[in-house]
Protein backbone atom coordinates (compact mmCIF):
# COMPACT_ATOMS: atom_id res chain seq x y z
CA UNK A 1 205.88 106.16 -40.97
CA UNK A 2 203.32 107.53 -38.36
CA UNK A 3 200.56 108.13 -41.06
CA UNK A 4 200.67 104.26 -42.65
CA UNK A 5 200.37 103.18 -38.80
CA UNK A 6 197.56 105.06 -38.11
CA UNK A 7 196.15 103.66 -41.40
CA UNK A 8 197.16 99.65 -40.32
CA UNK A 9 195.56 100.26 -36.85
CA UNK A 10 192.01 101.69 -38.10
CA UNK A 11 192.36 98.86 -40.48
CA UNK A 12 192.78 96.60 -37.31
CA UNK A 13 189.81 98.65 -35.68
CA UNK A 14 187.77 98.11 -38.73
CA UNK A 15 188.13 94.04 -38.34
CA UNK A 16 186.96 93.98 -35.13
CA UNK A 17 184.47 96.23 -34.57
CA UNK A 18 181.12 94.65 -34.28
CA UNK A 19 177.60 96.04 -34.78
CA UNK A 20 177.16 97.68 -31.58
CA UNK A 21 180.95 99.64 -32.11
CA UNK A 22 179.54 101.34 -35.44
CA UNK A 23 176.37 102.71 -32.82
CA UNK A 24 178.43 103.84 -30.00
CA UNK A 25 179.83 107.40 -29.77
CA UNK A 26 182.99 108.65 -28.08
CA UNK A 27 180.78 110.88 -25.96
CA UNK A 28 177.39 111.98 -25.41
CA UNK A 29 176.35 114.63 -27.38
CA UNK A 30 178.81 113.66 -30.52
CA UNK A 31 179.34 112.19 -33.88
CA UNK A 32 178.46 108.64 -33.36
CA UNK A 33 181.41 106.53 -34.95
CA UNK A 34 180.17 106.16 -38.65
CA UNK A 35 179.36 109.89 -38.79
CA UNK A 36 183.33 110.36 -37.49
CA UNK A 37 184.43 108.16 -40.57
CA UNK A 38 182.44 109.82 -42.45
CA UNK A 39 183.86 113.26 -41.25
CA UNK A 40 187.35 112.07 -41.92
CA UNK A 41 185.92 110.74 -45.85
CA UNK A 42 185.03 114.01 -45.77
CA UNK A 43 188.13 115.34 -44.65
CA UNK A 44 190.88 112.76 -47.27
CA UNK A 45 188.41 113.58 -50.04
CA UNK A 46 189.37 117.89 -49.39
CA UNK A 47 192.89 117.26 -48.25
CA UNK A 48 193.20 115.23 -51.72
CA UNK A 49 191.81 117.73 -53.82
CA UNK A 50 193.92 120.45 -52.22
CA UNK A 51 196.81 118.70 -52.65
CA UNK A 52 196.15 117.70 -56.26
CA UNK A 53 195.65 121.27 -56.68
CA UNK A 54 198.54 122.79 -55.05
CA UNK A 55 200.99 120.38 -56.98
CA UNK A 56 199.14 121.00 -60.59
CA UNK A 57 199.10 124.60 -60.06
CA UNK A 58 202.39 125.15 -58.19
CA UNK A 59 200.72 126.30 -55.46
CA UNK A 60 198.95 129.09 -56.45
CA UNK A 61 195.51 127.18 -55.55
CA UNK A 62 193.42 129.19 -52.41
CA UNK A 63 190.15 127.77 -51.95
CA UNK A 64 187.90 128.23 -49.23
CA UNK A 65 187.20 125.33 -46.24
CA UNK A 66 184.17 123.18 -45.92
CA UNK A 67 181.25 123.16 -43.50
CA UNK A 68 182.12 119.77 -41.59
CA UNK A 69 178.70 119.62 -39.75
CA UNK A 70 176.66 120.20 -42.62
CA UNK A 71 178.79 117.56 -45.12
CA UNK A 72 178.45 115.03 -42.31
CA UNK A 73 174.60 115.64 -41.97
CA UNK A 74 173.55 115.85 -45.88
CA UNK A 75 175.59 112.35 -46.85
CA UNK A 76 174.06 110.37 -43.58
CA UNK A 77 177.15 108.45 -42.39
CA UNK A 78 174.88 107.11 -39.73
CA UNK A 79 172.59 105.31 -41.73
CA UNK A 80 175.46 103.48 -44.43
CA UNK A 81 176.60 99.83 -44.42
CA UNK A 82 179.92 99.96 -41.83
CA UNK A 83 181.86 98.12 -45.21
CA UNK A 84 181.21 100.85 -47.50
CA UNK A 85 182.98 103.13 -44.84
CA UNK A 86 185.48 101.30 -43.71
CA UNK A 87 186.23 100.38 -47.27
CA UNK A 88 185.95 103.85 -48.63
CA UNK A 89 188.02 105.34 -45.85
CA UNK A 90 191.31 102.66 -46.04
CA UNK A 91 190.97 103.21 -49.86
CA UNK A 92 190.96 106.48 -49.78
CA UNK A 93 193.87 107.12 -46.71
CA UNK A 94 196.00 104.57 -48.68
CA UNK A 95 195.72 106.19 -51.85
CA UNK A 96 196.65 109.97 -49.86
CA UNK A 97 199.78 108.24 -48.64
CA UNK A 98 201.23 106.60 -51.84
CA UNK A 99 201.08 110.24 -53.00
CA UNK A 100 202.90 111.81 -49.77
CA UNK A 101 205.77 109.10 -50.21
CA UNK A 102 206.13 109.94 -53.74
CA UNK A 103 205.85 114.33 -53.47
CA UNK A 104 209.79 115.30 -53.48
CA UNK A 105 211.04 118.01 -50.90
CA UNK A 106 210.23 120.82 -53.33
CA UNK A 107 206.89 119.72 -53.72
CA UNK A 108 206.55 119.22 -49.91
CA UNK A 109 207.77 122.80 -49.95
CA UNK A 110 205.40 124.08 -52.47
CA UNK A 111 202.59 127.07 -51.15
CA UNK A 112 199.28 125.34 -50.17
CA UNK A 113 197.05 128.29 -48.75
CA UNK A 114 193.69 127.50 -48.49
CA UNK A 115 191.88 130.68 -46.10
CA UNK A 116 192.52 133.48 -44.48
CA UNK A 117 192.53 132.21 -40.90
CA UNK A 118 194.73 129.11 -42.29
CA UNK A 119 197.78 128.92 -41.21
CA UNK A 120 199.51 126.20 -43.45
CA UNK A 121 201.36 127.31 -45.96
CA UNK A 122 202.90 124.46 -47.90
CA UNK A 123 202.25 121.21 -48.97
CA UNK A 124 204.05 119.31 -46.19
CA UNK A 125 202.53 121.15 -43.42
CA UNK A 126 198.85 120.51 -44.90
CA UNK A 127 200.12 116.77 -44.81
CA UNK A 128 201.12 117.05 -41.45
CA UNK A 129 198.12 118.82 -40.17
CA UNK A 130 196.28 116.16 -42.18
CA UNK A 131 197.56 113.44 -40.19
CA UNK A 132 197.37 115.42 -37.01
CA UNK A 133 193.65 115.05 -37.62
CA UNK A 134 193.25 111.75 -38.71
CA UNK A 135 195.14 110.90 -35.09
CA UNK A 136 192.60 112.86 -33.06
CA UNK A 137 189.72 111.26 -34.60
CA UNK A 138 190.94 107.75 -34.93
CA UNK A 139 192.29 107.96 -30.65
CA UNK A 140 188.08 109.02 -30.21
CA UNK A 141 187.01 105.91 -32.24
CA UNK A 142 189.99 103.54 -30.59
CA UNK A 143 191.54 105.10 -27.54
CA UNK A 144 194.70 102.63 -27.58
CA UNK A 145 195.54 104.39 -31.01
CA UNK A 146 199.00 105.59 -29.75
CA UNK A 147 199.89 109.38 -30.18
CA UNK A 148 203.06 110.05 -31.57
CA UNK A 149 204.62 111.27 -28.47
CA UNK A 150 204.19 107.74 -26.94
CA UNK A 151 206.73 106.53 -29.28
């Protein structure tokens, strides 16, 4: 599954990266890399919480999105211990997958609509989008991080 490979090669990333990888950015200008951990904390701690709330409501749940900027600034990612991110963000991506490979196709199916301007509508497609994410950010941290196209 394209999501627990993403997960095993951060998890790689995470073992080798040494203390001049956690000060590096992907570009000038951007998110050095614990602040882009810390974005995608930011971003399995919502997706987790929406989905928890689309499956115990039926999918009824709309709630609004989240100022990434502003949740990435007020928690300073920059200035935590690398472990406590790397740790927090495998725990927290492995615990978001055992609950994907468990959801049933009417769950995947079930209304997830979160704003206006959002355009997934069900469970499975916030999953995917989730995981479309987590690839973009992981391929800026680790650029061998294959897409999956290149399989």
């Amino acid at each position: 599954m394209r999501w627990a490979r993403l997960v095993d090669a951060a998890a790689a990333g995470f073992a080798r990266a040494d203390p001049e990888w956690w000060q590096r950015s992907h570009a000038p200008g951007k998110w050095r890399h614990p602040e882009v951990i810390g974005h995608l904390i930011d971003s399995a701690a919502h997706n987790h919480l929406r989905l928890a709330r689309a499956l115990a409501a039926a999918g009824k749940h709309v709630e609004a999105g989240y100022d990434q900027e502003a949740l990435v600034a007020s928690q300073g990612y920059a200035r935590m211990p690398p472990e406590v991110l790397a740790g927090l963000w495998l725990a927290y991506n492995r615990l978001l997958l055992a609950m994907a490979l468990r959801l049933s196709p009417d769950q995947l199916d079930l209304p997830c609509r979160f704003a206006i301007e959002d355009g997934r509508d069900s469970v499975g497609l916030l999953l995917a989008d989730y995981v479309e994410h987590l690839e973009e950010h992981l391929r800026q941290l680790w650029p061998g991080v294959p897409r999956a196209s290149d399989r």
